[in-house]
C-alpha atoms as a PDB file:
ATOM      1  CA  UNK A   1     -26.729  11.954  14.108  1.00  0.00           C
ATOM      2  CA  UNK A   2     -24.427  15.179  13.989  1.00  0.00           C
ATOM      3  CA  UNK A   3     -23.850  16.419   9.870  1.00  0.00           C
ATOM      4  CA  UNK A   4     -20.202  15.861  10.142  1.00  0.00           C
ATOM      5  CA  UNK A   5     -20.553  12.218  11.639  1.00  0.00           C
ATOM      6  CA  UNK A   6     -22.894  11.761   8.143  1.00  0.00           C
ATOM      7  CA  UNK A   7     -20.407  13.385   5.994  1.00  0.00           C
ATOM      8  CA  UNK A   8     -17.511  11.577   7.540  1.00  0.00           C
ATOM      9  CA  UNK A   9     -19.737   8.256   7.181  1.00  0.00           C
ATOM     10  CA  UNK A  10     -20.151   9.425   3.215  1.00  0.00           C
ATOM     11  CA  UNK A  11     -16.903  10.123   2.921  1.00  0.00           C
ATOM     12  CA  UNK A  12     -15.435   6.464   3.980  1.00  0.00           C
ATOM     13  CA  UNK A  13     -17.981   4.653   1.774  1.00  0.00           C
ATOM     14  CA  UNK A  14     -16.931   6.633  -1.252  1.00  0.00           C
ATOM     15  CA  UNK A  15     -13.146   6.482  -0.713  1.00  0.00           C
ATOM     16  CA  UNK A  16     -12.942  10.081  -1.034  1.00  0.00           C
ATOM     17  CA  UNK A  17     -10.608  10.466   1.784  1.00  0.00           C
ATOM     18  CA  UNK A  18      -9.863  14.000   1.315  1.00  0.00           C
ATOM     19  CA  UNK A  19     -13.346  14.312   2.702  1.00  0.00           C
ATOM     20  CA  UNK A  20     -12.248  12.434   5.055  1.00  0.00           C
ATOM     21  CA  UNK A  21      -9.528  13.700   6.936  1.00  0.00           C
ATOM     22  CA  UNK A  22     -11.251  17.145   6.820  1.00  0.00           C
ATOM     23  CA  UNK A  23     -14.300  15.691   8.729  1.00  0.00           C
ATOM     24  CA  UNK A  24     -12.647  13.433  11.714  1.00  0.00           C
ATOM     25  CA  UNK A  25     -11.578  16.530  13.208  1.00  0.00           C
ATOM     26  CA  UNK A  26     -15.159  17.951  13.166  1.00  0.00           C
ATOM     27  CA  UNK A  27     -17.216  14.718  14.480  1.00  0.00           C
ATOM     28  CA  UNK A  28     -14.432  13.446  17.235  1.00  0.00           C
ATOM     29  CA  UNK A  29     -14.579  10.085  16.106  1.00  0.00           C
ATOM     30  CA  UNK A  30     -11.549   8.507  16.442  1.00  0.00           C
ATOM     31  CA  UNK A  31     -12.391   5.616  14.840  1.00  0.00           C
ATOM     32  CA  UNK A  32     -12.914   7.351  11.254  1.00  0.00           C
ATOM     33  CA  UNK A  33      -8.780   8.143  11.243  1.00  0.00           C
ATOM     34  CA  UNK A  34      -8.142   4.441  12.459  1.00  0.00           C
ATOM     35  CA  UNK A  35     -10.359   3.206   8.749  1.00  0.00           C
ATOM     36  CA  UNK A  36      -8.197   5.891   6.985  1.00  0.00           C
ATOM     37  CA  UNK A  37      -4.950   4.244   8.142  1.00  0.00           C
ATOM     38  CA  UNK A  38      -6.286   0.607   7.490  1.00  0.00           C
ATOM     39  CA  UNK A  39      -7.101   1.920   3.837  1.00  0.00           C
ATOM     40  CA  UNK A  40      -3.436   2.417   3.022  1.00  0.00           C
ATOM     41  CA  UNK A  41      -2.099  -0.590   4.702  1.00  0.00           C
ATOM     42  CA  UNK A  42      -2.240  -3.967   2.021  1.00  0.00           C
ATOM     43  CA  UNK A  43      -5.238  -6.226   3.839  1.00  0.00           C
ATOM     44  CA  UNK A  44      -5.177  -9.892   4.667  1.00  0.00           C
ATOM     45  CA  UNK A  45      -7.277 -11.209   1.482  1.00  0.00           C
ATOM     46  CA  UNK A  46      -5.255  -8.434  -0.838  1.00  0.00           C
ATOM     47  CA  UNK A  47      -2.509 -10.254   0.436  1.00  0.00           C
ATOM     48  CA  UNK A  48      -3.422 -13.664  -0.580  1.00  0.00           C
ATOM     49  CA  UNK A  49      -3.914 -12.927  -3.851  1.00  0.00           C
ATOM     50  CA  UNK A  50      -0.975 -11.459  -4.586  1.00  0.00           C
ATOM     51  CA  UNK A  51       0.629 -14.673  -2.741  1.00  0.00           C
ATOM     52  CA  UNK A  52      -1.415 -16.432  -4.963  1.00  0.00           C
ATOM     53  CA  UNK A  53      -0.437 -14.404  -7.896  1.00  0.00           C
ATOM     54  CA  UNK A  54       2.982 -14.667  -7.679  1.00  0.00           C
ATOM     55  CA  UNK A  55       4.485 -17.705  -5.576  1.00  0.00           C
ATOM     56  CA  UNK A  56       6.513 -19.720  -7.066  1.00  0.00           C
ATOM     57  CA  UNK A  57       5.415 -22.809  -5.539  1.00  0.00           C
ATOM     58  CA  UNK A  58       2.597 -23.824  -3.756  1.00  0.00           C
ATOM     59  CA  UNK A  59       4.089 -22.876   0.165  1.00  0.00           C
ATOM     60  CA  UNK A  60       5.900 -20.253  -1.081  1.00  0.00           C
ATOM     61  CA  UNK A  61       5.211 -17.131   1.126  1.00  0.00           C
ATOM     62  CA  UNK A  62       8.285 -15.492   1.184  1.00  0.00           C
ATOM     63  CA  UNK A  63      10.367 -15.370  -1.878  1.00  0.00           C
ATOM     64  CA  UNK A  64      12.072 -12.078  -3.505  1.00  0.00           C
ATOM     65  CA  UNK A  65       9.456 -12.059  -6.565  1.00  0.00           C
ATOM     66  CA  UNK A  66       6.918 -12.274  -4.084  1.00  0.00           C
ATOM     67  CA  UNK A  67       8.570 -10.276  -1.598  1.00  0.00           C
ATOM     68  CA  UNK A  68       8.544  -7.344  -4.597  1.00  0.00           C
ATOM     69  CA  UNK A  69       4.929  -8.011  -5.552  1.00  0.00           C
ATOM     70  CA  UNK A  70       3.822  -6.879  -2.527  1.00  0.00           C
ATOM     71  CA  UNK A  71       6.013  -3.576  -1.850  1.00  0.00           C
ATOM     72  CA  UNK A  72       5.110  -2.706  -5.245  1.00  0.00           C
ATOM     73  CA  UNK A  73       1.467  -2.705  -4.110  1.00  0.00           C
ATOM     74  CA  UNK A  74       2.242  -0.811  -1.098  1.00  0.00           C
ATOM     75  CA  UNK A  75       4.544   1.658  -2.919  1.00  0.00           C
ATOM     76  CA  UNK A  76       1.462   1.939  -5.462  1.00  0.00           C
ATOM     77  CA  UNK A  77      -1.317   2.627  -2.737  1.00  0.00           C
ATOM     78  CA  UNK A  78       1.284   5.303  -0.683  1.00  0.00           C
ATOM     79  CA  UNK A  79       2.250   7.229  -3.900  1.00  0.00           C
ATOM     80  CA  UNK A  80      -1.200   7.441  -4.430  1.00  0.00           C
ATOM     81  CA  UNK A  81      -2.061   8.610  -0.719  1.00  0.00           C
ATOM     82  CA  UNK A  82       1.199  11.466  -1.749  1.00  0.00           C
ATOM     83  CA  UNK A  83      -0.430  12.856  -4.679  1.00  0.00           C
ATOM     84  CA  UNK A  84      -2.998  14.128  -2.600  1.00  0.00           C
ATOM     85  CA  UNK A  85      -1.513  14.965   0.465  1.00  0.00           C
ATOM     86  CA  UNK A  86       1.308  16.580   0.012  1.00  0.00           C
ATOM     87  CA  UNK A  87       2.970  17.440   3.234  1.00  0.00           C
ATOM     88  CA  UNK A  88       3.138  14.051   4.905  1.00  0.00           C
ATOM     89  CA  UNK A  89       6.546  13.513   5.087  1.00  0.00           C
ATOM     90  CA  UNK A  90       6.597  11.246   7.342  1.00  0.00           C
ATOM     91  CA  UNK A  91       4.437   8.684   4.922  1.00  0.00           C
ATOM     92  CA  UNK A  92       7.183   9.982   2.189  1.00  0.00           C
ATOM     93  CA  UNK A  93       9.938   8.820   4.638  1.00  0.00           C
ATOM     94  CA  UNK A  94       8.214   5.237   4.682  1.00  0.00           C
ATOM     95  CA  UNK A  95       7.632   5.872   0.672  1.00  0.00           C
ATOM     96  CA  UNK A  96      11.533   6.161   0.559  1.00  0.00           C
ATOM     97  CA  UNK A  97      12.078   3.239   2.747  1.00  0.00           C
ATOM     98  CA  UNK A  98       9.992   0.835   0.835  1.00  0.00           C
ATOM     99  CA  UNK A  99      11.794   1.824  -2.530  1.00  0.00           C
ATOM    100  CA  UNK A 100      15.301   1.427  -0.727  1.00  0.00           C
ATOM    101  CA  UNK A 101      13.897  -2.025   0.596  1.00  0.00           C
ATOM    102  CA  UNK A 102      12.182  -3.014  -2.540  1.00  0.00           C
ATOM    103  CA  UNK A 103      15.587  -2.528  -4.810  1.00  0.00           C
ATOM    104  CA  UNK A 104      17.660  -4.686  -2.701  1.00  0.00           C
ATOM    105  CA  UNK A 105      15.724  -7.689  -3.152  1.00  0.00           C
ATOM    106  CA  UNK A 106      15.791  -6.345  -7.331  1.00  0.00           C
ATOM    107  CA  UNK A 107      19.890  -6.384  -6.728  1.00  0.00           C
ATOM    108  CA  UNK A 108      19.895  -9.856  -5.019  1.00  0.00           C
ATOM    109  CA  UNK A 109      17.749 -11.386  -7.918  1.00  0.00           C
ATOM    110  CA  UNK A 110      19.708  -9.925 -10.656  1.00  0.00           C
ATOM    111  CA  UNK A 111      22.978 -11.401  -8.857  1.00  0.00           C
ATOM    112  CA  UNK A 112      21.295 -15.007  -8.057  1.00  0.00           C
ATOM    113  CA  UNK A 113      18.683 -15.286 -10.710  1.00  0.00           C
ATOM    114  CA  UNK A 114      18.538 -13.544 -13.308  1.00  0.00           C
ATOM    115  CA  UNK A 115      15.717 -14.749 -15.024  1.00  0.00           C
ATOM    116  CA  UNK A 116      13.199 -13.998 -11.821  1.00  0.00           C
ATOM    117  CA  UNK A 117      14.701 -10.658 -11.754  1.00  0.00           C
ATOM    118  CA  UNK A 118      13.551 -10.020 -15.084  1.00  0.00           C
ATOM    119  CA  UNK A 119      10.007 -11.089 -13.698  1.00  0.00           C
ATOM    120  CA  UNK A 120      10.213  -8.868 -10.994  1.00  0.00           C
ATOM    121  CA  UNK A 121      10.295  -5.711 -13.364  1.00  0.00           C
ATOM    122  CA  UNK A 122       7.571  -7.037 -15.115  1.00  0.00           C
ATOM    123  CA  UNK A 123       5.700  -6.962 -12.404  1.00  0.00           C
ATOM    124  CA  UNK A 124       6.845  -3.284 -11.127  1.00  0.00           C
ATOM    125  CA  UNK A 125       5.597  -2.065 -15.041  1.00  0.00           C
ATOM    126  CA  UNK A 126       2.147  -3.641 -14.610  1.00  0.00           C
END
């Protein structure tokens, strides 16, 4: 095996992605961008337990506390992808989006419920 396909491998399996996107280029292997990518984006089980977390009934998949839980994780995992690189503006644009998206489901709580809006923030702070 080639020295950047090792260093790429090393750099996956110890989330320093930095590494990472340096070293794709190097080995050719697509594949290595495509586990970068997946990183960022919330997985299935991540998703269940925040589901599990946060519903508000037992088939509850879908509400706007819920709803927030989860862009609040992906805001959290993006903003953290920003810090280091810097120049992606087009993951800032989808940053931007998710805030914009993420604050109208705050503004219909605090006009239906206010009580679950107040739950919501909590969960933004934590």
């Amino acid at each position: 095996m080639s020295p950047a396909y090792l260093s790429a491998r090393h750099a996956f399996e110890t989330n320093d992605f930095m590494m990472l996107s340096t070293t794709r280029y190097v080995c050719g292997l697509a594949f290595f961008s495509n586990m970068y990518y997946n990183a960022l984006m919330l997985t299935t089980k991540k998703k269940q337990t925040i589901i599990k977390k946060y519903q508000m009934h037992p088939t509850d998949t879908g509400s706007q506390k819920l709803q927030v839980a989860m862009l609040t994780e992906q805001i959290d995992r993006l903003a953290d992808h920003l810090k280091h690189h810097k120049k992606d503006n087009h993951s800032r644009r989808g940053l931007i989006k998710m805030v914009a998206h993420r604050r109208g489901h705050l503004k219909v709580l605090e006009k239906k419920n206010p009580t679950q809006h107040k739950e919501a923030l909590k969960i933004i702070k934590e």
